[in-house]
Protein backbone atom coordinates (compact mmCIF):
# COMPACT_ATOMS: atom_id res chain seq x y z
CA UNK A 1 -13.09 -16.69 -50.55
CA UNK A 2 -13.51 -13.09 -49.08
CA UNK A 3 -15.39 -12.61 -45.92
CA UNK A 4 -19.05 -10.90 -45.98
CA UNK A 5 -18.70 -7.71 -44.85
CA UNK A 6 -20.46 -6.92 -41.49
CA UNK A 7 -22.48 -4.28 -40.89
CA UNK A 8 -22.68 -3.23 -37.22
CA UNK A 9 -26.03 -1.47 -36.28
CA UNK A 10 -25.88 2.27 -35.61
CA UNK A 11 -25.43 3.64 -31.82
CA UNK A 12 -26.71 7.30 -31.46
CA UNK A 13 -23.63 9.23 -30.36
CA UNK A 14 -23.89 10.48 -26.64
CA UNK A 15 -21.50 12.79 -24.77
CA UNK A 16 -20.30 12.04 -21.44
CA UNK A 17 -19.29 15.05 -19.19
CA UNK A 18 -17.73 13.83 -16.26
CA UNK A 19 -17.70 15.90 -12.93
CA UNK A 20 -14.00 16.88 -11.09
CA UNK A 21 -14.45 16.53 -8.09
CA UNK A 22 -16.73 13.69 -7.23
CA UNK A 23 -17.14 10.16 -4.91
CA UNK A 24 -15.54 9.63 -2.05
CA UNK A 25 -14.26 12.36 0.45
CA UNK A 26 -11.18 12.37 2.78
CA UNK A 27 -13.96 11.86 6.11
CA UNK A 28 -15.74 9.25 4.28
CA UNK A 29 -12.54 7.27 2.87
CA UNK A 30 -11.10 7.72 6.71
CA UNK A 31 -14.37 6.11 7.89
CA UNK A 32 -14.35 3.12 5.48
CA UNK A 33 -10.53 2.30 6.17
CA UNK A 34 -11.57 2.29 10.51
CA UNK A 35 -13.82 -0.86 9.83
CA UNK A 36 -11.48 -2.39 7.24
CA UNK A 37 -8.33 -1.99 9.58
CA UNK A 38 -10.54 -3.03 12.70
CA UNK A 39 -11.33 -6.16 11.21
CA UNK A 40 -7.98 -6.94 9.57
CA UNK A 41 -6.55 -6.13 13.12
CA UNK A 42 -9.61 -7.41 15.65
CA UNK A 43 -11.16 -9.97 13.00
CA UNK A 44 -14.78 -10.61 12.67
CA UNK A 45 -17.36 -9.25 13.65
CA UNK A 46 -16.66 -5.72 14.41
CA UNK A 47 -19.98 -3.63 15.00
CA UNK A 48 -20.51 -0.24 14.09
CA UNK A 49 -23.10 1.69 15.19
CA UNK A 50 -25.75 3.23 12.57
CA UNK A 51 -23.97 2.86 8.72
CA UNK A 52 -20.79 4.06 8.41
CA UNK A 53 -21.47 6.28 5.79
CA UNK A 54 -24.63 6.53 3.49
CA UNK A 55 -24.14 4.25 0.90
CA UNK A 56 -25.85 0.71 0.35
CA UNK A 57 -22.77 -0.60 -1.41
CA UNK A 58 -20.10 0.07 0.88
CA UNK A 59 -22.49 -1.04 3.90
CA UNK A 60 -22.94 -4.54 1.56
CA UNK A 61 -19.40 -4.91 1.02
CA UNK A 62 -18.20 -4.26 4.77
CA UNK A 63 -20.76 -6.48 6.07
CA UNK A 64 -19.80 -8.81 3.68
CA UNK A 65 -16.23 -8.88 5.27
CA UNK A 66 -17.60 -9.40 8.97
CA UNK A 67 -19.25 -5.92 9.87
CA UNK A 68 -22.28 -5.92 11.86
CA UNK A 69 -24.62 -2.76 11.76
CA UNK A 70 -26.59 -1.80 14.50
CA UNK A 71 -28.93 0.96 15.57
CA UNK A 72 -28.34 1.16 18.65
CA UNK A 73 -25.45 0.39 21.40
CA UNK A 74 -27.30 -1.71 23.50
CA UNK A 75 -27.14 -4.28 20.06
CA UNK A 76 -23.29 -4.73 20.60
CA UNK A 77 -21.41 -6.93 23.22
CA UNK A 78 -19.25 -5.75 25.57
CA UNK A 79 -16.10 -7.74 24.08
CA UNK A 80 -16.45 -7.08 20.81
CA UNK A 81 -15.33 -3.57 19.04
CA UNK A 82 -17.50 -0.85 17.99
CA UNK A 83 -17.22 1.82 15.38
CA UNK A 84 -19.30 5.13 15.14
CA UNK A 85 -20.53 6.45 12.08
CA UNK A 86 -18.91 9.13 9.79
CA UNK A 87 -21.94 11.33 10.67
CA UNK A 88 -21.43 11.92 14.13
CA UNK A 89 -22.80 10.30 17.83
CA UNK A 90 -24.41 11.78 20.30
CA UNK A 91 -22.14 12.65 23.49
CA UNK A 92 -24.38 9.97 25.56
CA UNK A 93 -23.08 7.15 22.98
CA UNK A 94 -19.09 7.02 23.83
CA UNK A 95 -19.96 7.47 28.01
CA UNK A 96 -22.36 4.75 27.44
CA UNK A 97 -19.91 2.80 26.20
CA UNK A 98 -17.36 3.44 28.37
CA UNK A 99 -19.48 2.61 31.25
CA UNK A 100 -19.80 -1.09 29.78
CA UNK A 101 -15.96 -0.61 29.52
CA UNK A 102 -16.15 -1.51 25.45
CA UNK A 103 -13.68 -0.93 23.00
CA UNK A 104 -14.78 1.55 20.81
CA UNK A 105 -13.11 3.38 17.33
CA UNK A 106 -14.78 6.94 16.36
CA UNK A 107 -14.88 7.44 12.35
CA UNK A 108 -16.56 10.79 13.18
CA UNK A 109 -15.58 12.96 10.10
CA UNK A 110 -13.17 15.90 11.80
CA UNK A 111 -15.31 18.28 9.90
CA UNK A 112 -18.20 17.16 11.98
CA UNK A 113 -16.01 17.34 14.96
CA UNK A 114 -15.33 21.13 14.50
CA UNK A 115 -19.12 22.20 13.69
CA UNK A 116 -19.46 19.56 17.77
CA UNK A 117 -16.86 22.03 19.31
CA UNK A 118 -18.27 25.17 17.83
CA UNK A 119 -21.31 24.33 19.21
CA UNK A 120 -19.97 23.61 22.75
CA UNK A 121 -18.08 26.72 22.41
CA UNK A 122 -20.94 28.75 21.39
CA UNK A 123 -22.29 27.05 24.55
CA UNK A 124 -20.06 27.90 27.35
CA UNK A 125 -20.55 31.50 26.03
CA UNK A 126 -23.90 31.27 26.98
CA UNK A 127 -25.59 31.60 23.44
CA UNK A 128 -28.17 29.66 22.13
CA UNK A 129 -27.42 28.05 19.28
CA UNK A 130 -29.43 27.94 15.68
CA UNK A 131 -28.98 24.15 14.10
CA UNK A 132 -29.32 24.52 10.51
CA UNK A 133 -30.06 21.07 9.30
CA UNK A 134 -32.48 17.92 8.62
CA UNK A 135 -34.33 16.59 11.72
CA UNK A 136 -33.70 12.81 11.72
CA UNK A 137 -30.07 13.15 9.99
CA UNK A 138 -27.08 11.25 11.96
CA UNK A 139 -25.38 14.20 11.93
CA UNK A 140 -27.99 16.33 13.23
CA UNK A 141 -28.79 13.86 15.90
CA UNK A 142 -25.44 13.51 17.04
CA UNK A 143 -24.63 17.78 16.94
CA UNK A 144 -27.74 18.40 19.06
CA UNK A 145 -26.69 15.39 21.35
CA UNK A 146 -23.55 17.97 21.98
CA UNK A 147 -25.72 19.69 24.60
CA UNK A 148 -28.05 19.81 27.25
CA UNK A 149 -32.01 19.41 25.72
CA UNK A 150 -32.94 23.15 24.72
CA UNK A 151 -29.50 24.44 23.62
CA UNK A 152 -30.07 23.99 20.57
CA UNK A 153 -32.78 24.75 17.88
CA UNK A 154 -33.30 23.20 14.94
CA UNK A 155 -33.70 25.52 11.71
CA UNK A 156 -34.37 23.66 8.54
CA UNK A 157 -36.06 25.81 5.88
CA UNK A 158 -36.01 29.81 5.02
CA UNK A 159 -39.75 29.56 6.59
CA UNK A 160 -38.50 28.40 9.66
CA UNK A 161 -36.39 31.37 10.05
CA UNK A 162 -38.95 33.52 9.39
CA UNK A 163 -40.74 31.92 12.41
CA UNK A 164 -38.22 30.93 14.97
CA UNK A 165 -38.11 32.61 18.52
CA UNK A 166 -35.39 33.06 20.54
CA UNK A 167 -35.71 31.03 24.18
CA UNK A 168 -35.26 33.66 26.51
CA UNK A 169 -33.12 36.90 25.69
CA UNK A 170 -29.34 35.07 25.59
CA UNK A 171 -27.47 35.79 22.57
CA UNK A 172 -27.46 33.76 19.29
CA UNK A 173 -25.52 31.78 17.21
CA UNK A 174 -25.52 29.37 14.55
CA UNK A 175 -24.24 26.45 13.04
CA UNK A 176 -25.22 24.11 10.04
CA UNK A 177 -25.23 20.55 8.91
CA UNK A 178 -21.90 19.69 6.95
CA UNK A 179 -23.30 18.52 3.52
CA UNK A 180 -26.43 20.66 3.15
CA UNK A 181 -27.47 23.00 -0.12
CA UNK A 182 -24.73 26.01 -0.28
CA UNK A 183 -27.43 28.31 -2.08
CA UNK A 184 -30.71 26.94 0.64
CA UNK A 185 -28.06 27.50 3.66
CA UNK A 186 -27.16 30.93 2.35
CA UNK A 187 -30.52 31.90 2.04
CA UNK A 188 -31.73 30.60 5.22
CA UNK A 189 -28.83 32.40 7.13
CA UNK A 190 -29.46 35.85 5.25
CA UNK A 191 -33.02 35.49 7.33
CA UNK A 192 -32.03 34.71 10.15
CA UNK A 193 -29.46 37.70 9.72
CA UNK A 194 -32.17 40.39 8.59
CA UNK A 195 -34.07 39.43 11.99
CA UNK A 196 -30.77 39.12 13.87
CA UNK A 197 -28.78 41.75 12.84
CA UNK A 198 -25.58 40.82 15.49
CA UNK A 199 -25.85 37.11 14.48
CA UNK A 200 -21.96 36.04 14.11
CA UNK A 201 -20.84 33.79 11.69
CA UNK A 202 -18.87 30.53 11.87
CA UNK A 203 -15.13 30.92 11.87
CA UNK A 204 -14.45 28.81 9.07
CA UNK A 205 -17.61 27.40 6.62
CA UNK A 206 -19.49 24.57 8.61
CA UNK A 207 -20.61 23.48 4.95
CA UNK A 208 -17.41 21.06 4.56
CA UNK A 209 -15.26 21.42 1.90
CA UNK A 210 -15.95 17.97 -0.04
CA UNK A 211 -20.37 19.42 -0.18
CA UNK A 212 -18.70 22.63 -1.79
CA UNK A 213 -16.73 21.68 -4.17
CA UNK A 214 -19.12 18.99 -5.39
CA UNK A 215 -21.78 20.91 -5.78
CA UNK A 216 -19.72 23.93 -7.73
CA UNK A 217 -18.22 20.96 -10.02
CA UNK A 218 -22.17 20.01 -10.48
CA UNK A 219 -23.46 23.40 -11.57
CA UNK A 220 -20.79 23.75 -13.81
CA UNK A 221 -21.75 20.11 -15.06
CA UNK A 222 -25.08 21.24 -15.68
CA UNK A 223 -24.73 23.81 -17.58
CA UNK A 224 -24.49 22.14 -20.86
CA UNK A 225 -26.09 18.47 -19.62
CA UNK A 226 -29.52 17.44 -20.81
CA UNK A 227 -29.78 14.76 -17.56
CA UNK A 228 -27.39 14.42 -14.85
CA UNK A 229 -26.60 10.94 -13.12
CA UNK A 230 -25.96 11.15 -9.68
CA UNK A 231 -24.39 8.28 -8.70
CA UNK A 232 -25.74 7.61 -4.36
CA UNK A 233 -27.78 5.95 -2.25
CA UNK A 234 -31.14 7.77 -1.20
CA UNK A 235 -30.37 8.40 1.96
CA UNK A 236 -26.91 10.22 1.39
CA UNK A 237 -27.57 14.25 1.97
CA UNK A 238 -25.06 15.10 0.25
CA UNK A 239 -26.11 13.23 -2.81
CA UNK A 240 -29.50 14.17 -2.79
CA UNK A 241 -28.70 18.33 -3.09
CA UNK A 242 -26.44 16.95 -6.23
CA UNK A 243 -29.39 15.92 -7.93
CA UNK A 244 -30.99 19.49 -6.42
CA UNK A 245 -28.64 21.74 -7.30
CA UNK A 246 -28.26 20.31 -10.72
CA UNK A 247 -31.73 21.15 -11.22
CA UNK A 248 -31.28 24.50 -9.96
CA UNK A 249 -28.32 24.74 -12.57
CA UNK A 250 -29.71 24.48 -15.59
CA UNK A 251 -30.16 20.61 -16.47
CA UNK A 252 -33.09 19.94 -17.93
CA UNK A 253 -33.62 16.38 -15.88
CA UNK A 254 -31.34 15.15 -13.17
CA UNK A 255 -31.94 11.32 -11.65
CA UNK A 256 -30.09 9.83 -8.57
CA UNK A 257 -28.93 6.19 -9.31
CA UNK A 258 -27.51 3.88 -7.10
CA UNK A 259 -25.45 1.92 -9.45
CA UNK A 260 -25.84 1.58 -13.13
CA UNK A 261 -28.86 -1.02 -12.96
CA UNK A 262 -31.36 1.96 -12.01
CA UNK A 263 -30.97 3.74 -14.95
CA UNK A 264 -34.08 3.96 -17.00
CA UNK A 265 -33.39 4.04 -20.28
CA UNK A 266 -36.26 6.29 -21.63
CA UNK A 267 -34.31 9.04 -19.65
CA UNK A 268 -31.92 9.00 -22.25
CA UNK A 269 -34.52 9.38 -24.99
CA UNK A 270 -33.34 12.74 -27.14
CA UNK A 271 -30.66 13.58 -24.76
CA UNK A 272 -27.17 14.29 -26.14
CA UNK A 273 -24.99 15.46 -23.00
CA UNK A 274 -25.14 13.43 -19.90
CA UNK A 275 -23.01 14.67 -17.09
CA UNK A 276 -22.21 12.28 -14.27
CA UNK A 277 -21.42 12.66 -10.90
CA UNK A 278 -21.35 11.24 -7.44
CA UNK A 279 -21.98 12.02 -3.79
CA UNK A 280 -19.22 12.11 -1.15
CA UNK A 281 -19.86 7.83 -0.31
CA UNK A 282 -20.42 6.49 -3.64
CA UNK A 283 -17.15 4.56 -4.53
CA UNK A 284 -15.39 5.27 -7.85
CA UNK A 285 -16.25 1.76 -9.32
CA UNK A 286 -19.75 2.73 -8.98
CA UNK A 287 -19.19 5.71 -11.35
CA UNK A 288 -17.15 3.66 -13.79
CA UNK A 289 -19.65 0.63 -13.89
CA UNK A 290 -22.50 3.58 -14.90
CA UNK A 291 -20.16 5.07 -17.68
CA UNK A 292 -19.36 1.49 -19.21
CA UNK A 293 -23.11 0.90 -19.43
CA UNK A 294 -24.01 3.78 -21.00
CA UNK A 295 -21.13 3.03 -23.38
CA UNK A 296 -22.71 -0.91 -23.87
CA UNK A 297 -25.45 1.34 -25.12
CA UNK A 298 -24.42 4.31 -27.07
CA UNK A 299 -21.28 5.88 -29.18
CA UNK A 300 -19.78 7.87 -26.11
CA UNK A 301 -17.36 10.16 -25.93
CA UNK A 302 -16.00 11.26 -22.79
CA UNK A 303 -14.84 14.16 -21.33
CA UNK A 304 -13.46 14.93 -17.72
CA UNK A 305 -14.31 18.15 -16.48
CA UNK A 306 -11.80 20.60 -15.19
CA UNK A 307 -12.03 21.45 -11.13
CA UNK A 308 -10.76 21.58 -7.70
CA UNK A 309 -8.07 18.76 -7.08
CA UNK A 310 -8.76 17.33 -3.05
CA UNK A 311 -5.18 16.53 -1.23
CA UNK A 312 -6.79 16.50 1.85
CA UNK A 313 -6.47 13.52 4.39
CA UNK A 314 -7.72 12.54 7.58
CA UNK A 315 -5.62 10.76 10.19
CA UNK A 316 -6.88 7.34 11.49
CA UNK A 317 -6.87 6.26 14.98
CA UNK A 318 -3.86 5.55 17.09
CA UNK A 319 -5.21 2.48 17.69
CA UNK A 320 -5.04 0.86 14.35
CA UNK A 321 -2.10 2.50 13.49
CA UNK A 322 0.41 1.22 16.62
């Protein structure tokens, strides 16, 4: 006897554009390893202070493995290690600890680092300095905790600049937030420059590398994208101008996810090209687990997207590497 012939129901074809670069940077993959290798080395719990980078998944999975998150230092014991976030501490954070004579581990991203030192440098100069950033970020808390209250002012829209007067007559300077909007920064800093004509640049971009390249690979992505998935947690900067610039790009609709379960469906209705994408903390099985799940539910074909290749690394501390 021959076998019925099946007849399988018909998927609507989708295309898949996926984004080069994307996920995890070299500060935020240095950050993740810290707390790994602290508890493989120290065992459980290690604490770190604030999340170590913006993403609910890696926070889950860390914790899982004995990681304790805290807000604040006075939440940690003395004999126990502490790690501080990618984003940045205040200066008050690694004296205070010091002063309780705790071992501590800083995942500061060097990126951050440099945009601290400019600062200071811009400082002992005797400028005032121009923050451009988000009040309430980590990383702008921690760059403003560089400095003496008043050193510093923060500058977060183009209106702002419009607005903003100097503290005295000392000389200006500015500095930005490491995973802010390349095209809002630009424009903000071309205000600040038509009011401030002697206002000196950085010496190299304070936007970091991983922000740029990201959101370049996303406008390209957009371009010829119906919706485009950001894969990130809502409180990851960088993933939120993704979904922003996208926008700006061309896309007709652009949606951060955390994971493939927050798709809504109905997005898809009449689309044809998603592009996908992910902020600078969303791990690469993340990405994958959204592009098998729109395969589950449509005939995809996927394409990889041509763009800058990342080489670079981050050293970890001595500590957990004697």
């Amino acid at each position: 006897m021959t076998a019925a012939a099946v007849t399988l129901p018909h998927r609507r074809s989708l295309t898949v554009r996926l984004a080069t670069p994307r996920g995890f940077c070299a500060g935020v993959d240095r950050a993740i390893q810290i707390v790994e290798r602290a508890l493989e080395k120290y065992g459980a719990p290690v604490y770190v202070r604030h999340e170590i980078v913006h993403n609910r998944h890696v926070v889950e999975r860390l914790r899982d493995l004995g990681a304790v998150f805290v807000k604040d230092l006075d939440e940690c014991p003395d004999d126990r290690p502490v790690v501080f976030s990618a984003h940045g501490v205040p200066k008050a954070v690694p004296e205070a600890a010091r002063s309780r004579q705790m071992f501590f581990l800083d995942a500061t991203c060097p990126l951050v680092s440099k945009v601290h030192v400019e600062a200071e440098r811009h400082y002992a100069a005797g400028r005032h300095i121009i923050l451009i950033g988000h009040e309430g970020h980590p990383e702008v808390v921690g760059t403003m905790g560089q400095l003496p209250p008043g050193a510093i002012t923060l500058v977060e829209t183009v209106e702002d600049a419009r607005v903003f007067s100097p503290p005295g007559d000392a000389p200006l300077a500015y500095v930005t937030q490491t995973t802010l909007s390349l095209d809002d920064t630009a424009e903000i800093v071309r205000t600040l420059k038509e009011r401030f004509s002697g206002l000196p640049d950085p010496h190299k971009e304070d936007i970091c590398y991983a922000t740029t390249n990201r959101q370049e690979a996303v406008k390209r992505l957009a371009e010829g994208s119906d919706l485009v998935l950001v894969v990130g947690s809502a409180n990851s900067s960088n993933s939120v101008r993704l979904v922003e610039v996208a926008l700006r790009a061309g896309a007709r609709d652009a949606r951060l996810v955390d994971d493939a379960s927050r798709i809504d469906w109905a997005w898809l209705e009449g689309v044809e090209t998603v592009g996908v994408t992910a902020g600078a903390s969303a791990p690469e099985e993340l990405i994958q687990g959204l592009i098998s799940a729109l395969s589950a539910n449509f005939d995809v074909t996927l394409r990889e997207d041509d763009g800058a290749r990342e080489t670079v690394t981050f050293k970890l501390p001595r500590a957990l590497t004697a």
